[in-house]
PDB file of N, CA and C in Angstrom:
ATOM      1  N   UNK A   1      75.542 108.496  92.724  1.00  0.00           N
ATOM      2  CA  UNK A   1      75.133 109.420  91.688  1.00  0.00           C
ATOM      3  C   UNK A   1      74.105 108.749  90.798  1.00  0.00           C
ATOM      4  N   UNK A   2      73.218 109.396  90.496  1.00  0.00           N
ATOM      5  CA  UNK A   2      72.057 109.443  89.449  1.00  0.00           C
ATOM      6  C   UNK A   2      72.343 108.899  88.323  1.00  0.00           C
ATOM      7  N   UNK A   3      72.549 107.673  87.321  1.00  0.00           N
ATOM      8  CA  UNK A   3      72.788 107.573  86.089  1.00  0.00           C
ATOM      9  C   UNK A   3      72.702 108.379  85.041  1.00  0.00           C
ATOM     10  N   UNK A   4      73.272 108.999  84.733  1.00  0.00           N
ATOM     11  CA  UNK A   4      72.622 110.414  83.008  1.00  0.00           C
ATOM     12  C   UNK A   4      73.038 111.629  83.799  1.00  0.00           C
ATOM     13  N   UNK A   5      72.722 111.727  85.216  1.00  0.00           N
ATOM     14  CA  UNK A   5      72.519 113.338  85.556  1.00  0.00           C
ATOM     15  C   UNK A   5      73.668 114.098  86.199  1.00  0.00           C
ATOM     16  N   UNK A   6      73.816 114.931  85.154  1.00  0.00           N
ATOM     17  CA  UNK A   6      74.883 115.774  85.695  1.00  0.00           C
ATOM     18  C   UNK A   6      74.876 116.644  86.857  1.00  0.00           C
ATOM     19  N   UNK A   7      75.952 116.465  87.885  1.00  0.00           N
ATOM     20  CA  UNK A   7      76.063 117.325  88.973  1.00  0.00           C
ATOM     21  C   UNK A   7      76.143 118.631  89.380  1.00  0.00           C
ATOM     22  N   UNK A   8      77.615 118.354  88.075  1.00  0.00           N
ATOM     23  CA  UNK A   8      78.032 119.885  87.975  1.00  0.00           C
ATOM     24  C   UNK A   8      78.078 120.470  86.573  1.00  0.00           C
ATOM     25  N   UNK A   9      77.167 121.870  86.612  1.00  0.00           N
ATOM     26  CA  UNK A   9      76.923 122.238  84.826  1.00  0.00           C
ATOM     27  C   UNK A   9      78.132 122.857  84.282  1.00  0.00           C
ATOM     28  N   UNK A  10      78.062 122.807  82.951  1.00  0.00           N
ATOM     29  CA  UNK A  10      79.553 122.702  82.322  1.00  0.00           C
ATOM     30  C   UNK A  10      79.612 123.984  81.888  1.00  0.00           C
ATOM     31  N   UNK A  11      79.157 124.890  82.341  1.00  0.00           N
ATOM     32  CA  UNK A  11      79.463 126.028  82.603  1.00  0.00           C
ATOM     33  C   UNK A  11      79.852 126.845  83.551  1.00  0.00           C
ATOM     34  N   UNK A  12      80.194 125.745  84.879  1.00  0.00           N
ATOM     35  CA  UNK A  12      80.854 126.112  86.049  1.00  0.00           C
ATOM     36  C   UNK A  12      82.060 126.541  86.054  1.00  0.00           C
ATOM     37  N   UNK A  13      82.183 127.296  86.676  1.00  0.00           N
ATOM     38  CA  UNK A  13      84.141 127.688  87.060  1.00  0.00           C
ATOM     39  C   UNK A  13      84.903 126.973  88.180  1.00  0.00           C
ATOM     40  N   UNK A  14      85.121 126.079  88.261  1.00  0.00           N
ATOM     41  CA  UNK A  14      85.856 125.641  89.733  1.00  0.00           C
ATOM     42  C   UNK A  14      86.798 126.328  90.344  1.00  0.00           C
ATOM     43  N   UNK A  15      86.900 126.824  91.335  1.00  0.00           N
ATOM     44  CA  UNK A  15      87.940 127.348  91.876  1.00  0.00           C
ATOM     45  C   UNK A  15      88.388 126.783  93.495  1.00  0.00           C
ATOM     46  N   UNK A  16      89.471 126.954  93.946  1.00  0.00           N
ATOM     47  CA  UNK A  16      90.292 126.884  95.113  1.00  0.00           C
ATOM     48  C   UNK A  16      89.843 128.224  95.941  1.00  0.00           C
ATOM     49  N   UNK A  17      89.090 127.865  97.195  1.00  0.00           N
ATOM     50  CA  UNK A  17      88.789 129.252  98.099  1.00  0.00           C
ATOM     51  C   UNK A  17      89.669 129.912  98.301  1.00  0.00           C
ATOM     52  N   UNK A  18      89.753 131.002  99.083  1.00  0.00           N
ATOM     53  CA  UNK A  18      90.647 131.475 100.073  1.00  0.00           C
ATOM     54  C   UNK A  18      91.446 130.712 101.312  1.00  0.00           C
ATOM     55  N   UNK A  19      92.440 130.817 100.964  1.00  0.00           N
ATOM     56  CA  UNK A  19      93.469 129.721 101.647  1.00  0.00           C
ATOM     57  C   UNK A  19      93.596 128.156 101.756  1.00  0.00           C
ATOM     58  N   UNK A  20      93.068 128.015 100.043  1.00  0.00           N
ATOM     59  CA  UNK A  20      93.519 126.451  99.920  1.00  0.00           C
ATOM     60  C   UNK A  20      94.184 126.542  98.930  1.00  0.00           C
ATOM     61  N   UNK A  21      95.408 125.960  98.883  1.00  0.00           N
ATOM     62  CA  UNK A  21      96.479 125.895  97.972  1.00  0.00           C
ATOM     63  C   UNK A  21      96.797 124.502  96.886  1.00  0.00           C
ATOM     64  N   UNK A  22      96.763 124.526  95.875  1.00  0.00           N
ATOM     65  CA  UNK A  22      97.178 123.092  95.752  1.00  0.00           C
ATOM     66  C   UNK A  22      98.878 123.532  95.349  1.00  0.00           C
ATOM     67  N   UNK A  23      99.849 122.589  95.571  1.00  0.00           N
ATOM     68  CA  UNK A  23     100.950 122.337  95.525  1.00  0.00           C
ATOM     69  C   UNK A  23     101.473 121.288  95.254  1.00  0.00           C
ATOM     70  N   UNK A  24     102.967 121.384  94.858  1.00  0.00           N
ATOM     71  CA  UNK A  24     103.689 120.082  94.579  1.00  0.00           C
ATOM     72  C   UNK A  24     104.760 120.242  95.949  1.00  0.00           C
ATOM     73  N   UNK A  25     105.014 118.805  96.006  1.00  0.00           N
ATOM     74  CA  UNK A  25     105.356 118.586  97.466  1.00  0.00           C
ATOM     75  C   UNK A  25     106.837 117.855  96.819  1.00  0.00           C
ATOM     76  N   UNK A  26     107.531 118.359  96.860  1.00  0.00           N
ATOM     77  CA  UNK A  26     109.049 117.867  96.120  1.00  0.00           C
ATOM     78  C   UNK A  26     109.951 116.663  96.783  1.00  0.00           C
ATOM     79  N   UNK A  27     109.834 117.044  97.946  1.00  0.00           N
ATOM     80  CA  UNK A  27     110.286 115.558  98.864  1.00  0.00           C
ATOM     81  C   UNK A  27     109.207 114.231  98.946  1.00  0.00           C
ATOM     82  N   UNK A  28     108.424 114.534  98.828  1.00  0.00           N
ATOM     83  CA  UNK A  28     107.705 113.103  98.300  1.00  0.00           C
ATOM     84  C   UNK A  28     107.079 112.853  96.879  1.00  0.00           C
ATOM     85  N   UNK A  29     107.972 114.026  95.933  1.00  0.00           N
ATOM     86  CA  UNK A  29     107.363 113.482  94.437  1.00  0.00           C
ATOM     87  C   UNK A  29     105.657 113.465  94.183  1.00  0.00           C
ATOM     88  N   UNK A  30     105.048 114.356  94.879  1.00  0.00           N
ATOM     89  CA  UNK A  30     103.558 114.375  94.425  1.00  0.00           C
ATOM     90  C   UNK A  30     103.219 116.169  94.817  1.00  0.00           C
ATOM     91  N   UNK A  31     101.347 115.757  94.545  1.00  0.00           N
ATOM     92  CA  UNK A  31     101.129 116.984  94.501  1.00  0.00           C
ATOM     93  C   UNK A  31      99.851 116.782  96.288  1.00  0.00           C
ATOM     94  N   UNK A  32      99.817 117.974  96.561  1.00  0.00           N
ATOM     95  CA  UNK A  32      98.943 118.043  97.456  1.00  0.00           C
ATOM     96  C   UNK A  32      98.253 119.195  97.374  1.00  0.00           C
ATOM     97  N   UNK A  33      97.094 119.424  98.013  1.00  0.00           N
ATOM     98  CA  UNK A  33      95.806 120.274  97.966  1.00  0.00           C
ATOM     99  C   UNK A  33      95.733 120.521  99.883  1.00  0.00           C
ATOM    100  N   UNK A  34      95.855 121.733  99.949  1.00  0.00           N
ATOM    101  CA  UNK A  34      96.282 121.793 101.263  1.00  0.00           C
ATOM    102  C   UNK A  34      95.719 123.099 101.578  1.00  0.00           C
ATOM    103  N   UNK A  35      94.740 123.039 102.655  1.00  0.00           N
ATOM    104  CA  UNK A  35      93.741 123.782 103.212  1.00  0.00           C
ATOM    105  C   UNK A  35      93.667 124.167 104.937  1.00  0.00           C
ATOM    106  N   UNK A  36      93.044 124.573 105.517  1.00  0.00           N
ATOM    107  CA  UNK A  36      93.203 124.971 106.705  1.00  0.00           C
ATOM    108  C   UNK A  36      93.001 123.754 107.319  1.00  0.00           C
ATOM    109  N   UNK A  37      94.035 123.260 108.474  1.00  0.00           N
ATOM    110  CA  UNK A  37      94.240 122.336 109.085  1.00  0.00           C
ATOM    111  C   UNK A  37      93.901 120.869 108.733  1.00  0.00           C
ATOM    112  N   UNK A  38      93.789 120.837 107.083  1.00  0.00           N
ATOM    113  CA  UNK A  38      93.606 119.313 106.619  1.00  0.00           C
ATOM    114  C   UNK A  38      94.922 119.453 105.315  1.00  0.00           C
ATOM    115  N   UNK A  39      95.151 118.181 104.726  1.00  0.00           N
ATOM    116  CA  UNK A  39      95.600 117.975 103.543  1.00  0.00           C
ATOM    117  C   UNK A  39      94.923 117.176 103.112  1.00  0.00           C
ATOM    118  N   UNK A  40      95.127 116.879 100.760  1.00  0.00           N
ATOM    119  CA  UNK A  40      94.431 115.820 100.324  1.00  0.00           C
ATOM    120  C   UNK A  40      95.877 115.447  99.136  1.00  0.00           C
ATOM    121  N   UNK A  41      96.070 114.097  99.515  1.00  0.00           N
ATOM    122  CA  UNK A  41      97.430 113.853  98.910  1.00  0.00           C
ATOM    123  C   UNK A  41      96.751 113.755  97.254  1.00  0.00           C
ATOM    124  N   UNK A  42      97.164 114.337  96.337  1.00  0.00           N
ATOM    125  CA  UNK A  42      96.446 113.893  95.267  1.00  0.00           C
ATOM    126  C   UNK A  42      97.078 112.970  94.514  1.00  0.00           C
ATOM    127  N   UNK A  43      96.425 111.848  93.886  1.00  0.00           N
ATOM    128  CA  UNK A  43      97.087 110.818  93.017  1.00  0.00           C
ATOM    129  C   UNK A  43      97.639 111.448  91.740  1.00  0.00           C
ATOM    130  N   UNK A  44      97.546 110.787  90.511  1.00  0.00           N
ATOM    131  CA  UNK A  44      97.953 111.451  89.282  1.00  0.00           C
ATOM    132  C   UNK A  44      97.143 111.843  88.302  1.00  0.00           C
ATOM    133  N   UNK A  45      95.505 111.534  88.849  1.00  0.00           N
ATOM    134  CA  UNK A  45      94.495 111.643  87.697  1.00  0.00           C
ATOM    135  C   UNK A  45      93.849 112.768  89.120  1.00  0.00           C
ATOM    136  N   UNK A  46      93.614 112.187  89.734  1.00  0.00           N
ATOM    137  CA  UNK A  46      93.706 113.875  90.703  1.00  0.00           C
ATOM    138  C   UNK A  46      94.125 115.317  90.407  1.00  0.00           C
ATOM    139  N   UNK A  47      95.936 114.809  90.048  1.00  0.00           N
ATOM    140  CA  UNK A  47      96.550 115.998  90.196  1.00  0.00           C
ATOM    141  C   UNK A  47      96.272 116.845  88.590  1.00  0.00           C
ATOM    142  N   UNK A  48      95.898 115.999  87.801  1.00  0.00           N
ATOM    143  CA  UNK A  48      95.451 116.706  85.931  1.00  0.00           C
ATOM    144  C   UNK A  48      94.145 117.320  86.343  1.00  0.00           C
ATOM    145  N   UNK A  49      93.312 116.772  87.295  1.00  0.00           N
ATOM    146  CA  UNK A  49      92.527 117.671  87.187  1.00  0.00           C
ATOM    147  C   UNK A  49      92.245 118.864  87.849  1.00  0.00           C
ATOM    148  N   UNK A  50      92.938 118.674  89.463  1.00  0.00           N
ATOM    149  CA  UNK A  50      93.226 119.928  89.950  1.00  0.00           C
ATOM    150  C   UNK A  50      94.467 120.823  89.360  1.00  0.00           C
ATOM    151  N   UNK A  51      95.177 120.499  88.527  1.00  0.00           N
ATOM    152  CA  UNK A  51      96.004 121.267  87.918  1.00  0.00           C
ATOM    153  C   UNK A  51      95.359 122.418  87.085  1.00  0.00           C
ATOM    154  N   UNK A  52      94.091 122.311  86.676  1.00  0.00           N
ATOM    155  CA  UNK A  52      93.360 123.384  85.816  1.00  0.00           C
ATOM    156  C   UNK A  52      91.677 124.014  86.292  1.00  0.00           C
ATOM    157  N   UNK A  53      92.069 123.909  88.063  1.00  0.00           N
ATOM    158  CA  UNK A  53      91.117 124.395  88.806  1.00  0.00           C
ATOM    159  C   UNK A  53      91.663 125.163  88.734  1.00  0.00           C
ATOM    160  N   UNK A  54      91.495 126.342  88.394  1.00  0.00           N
ATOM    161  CA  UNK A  54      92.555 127.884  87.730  1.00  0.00           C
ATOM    162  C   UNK A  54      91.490 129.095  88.291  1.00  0.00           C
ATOM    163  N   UNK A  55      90.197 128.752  88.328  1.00  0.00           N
ATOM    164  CA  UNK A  55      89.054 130.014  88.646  1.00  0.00           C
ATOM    165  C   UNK A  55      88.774 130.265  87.199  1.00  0.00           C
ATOM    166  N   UNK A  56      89.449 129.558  85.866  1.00  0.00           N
ATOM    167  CA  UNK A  56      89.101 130.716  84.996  1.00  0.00           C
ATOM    168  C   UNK A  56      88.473 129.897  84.184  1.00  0.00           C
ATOM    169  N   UNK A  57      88.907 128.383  83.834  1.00  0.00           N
ATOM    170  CA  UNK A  57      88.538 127.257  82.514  1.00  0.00           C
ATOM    171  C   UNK A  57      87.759 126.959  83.500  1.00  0.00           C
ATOM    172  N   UNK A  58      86.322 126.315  82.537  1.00  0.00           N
ATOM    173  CA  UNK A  58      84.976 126.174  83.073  1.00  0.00           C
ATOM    174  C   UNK A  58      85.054 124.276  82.813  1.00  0.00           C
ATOM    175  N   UNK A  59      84.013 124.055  83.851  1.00  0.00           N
ATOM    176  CA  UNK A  59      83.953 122.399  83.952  1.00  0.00           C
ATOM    177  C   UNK A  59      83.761 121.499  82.522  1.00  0.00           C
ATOM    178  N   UNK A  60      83.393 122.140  81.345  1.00  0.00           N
ATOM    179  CA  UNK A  60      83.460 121.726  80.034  1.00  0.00           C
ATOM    180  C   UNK A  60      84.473 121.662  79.560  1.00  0.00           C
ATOM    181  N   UNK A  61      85.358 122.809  80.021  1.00  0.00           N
ATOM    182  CA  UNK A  61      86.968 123.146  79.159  1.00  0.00           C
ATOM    183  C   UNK A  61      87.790 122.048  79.906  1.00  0.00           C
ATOM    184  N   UNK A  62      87.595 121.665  81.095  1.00  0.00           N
ATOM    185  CA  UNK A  62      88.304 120.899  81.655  1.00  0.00           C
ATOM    186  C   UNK A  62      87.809 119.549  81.655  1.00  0.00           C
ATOM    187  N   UNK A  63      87.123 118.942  81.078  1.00  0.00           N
ATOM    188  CA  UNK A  63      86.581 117.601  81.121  1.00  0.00           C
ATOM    189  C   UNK A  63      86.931 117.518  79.523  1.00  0.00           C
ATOM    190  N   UNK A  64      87.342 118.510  78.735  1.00  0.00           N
ATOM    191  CA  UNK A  64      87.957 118.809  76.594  1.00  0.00           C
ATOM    192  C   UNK A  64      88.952 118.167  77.233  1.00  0.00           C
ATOM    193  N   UNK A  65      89.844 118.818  78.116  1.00  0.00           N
ATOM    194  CA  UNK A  65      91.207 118.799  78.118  1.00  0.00           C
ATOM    195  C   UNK A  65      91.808 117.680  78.550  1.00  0.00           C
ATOM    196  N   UNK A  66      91.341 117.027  79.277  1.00  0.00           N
ATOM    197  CA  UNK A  66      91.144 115.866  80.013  1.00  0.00           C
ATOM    198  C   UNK A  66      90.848 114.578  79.231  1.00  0.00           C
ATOM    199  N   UNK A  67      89.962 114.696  78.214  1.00  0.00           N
ATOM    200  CA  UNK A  67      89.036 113.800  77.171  1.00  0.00           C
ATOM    201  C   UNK A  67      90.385 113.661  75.913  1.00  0.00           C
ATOM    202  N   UNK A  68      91.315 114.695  75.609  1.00  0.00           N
ATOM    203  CA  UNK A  68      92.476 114.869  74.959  1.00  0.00           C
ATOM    204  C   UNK A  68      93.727 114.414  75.654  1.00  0.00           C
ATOM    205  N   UNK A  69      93.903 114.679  76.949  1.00  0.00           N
ATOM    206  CA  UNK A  69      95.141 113.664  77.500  1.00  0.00           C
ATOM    207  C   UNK A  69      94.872 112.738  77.562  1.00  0.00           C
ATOM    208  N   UNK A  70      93.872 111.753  77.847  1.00  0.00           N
ATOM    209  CA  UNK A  70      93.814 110.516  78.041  1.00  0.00           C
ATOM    210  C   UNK A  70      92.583 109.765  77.074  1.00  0.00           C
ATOM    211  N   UNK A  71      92.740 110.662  75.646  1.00  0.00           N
ATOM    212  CA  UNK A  71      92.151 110.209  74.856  1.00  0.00           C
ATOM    213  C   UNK A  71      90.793 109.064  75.437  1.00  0.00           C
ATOM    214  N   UNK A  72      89.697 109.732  76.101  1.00  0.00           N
ATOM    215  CA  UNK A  72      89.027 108.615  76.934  1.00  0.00           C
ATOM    216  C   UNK A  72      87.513 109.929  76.201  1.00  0.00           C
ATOM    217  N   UNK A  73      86.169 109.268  76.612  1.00  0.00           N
ATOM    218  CA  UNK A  73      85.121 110.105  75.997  1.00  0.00           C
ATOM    219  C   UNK A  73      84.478 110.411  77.076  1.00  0.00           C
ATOM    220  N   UNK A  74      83.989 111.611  77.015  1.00  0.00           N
ATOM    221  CA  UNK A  74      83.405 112.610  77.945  1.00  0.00           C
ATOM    222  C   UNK A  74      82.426 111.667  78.546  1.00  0.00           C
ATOM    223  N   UNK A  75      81.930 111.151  78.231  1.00  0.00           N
ATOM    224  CA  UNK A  75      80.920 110.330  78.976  1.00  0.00           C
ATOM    225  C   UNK A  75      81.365 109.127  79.961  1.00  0.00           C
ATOM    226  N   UNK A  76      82.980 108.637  79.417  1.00  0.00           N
ATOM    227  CA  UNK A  76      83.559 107.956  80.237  1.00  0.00           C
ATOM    228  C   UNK A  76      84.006 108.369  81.998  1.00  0.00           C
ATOM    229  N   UNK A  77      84.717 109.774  81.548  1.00  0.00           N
ATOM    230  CA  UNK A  77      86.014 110.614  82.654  1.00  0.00           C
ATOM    231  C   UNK A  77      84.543 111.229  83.353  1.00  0.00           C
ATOM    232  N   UNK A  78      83.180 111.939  82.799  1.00  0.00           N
ATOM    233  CA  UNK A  78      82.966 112.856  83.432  1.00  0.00           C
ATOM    234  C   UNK A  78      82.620 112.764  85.055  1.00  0.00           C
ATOM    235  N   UNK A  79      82.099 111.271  85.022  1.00  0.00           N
ATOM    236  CA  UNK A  79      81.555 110.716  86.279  1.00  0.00           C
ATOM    237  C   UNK A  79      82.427 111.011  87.249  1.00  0.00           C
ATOM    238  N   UNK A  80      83.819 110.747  87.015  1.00  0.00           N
ATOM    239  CA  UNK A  80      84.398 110.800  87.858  1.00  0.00           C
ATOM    240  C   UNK A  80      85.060 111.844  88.336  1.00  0.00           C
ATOM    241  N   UNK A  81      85.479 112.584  87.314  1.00  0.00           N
ATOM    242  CA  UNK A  81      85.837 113.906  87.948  1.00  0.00           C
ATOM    243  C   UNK A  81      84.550 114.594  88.537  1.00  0.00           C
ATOM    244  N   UNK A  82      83.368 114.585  88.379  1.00  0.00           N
ATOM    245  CA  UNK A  82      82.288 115.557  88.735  1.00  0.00           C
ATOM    246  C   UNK A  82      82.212 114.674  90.462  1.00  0.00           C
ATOM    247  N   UNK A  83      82.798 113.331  90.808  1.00  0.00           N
ATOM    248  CA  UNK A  83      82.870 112.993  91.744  1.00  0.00           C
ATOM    249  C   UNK A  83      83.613 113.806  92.500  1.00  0.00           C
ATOM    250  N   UNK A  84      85.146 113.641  91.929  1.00  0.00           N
ATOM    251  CA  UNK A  84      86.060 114.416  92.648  1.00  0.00           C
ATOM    252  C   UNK A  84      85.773 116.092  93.346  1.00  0.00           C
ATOM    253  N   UNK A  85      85.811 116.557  92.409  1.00  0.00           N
ATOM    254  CA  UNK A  85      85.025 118.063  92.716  1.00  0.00           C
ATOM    255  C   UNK A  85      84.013 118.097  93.532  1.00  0.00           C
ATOM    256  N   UNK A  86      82.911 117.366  93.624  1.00  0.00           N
ATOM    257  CA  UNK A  86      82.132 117.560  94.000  1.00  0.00           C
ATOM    258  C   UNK A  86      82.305 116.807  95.405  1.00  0.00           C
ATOM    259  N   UNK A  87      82.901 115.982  95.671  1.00  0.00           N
ATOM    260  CA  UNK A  87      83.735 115.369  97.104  1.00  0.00           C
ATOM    261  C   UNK A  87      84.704 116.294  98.137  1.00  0.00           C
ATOM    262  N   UNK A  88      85.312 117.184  97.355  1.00  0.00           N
ATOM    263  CA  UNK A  88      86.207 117.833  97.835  1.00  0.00           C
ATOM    264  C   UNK A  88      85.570 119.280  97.772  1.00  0.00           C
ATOM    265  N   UNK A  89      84.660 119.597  97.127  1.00  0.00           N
ATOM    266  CA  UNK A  89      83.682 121.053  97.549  1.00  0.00           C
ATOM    267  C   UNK A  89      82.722 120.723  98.737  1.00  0.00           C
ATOM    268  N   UNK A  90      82.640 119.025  98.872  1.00  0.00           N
ATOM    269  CA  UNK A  90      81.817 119.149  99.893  1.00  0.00           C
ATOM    270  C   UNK A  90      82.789 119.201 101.258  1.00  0.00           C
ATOM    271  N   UNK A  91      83.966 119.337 101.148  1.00  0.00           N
ATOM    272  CA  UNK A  91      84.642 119.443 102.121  1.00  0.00           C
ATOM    273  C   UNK A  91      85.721 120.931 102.650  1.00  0.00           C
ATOM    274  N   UNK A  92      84.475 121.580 101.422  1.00  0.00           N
ATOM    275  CA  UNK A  92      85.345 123.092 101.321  1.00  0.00           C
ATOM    276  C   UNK A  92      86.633 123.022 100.993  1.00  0.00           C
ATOM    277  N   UNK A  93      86.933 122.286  99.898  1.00  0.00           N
ATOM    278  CA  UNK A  93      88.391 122.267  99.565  1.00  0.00           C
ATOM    279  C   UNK A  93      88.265 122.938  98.071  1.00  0.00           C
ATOM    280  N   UNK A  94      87.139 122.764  97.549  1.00  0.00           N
ATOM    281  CA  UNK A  94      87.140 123.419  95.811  1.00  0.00           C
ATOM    282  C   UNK A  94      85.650 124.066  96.239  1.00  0.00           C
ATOM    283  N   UNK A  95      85.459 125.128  95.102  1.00  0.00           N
ATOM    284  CA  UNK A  95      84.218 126.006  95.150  1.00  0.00           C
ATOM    285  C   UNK A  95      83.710 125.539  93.822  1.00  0.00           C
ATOM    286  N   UNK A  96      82.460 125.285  93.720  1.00  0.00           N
ATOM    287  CA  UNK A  96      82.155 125.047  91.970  1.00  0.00           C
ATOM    288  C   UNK A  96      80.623 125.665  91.840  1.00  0.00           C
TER     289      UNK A  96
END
């Protein structure tokens, strides 16, 4: 990634396509993101942020919310979540 340049504009909506689910997986204590004939086990900074891929809070509201749980600054987290998303849309697992 580009130093400074944002990927994804913070007025995006992220969403989960048609027939990708994210879930919690109770016998192994985590969450998973689970799509047509793949899975993506998600860790725990994973799972906060796919937890509010909702279709409805936009990539700003979710990088607030995020910047407030882990008291960290937007300029720190954003890199990386705009990684995530943007890793896993390239694999048709999130739409943004």
């Amino acid at each position: 990634m580009t130093e400074g340049v944002n990927r994804i504009s913070d007025d995006a909506v992220p969403t989960l396509p048609r027939g990708v689910k994210f879930r919690e997986d109770k016998a192994r204590g985590r969450y998973v993101l689970l799509g047509p004939e793949r899975i993506f086990e998600a860790d725990a900074i994973a799972t906060e942020i796919l937890k509010r891929v909702d279709g409805v809070t936009t990539f700003k509201a979710i990088l607030t919310q995020l910047t407030e749980m882990f008291t960290a600054d937007e300029a720190t987290i954003r890199p990386d979540v705009e990684s995530l998303l943007v890793d896993l849309s390239d694999k048709q697992m999130v739409t943004l």
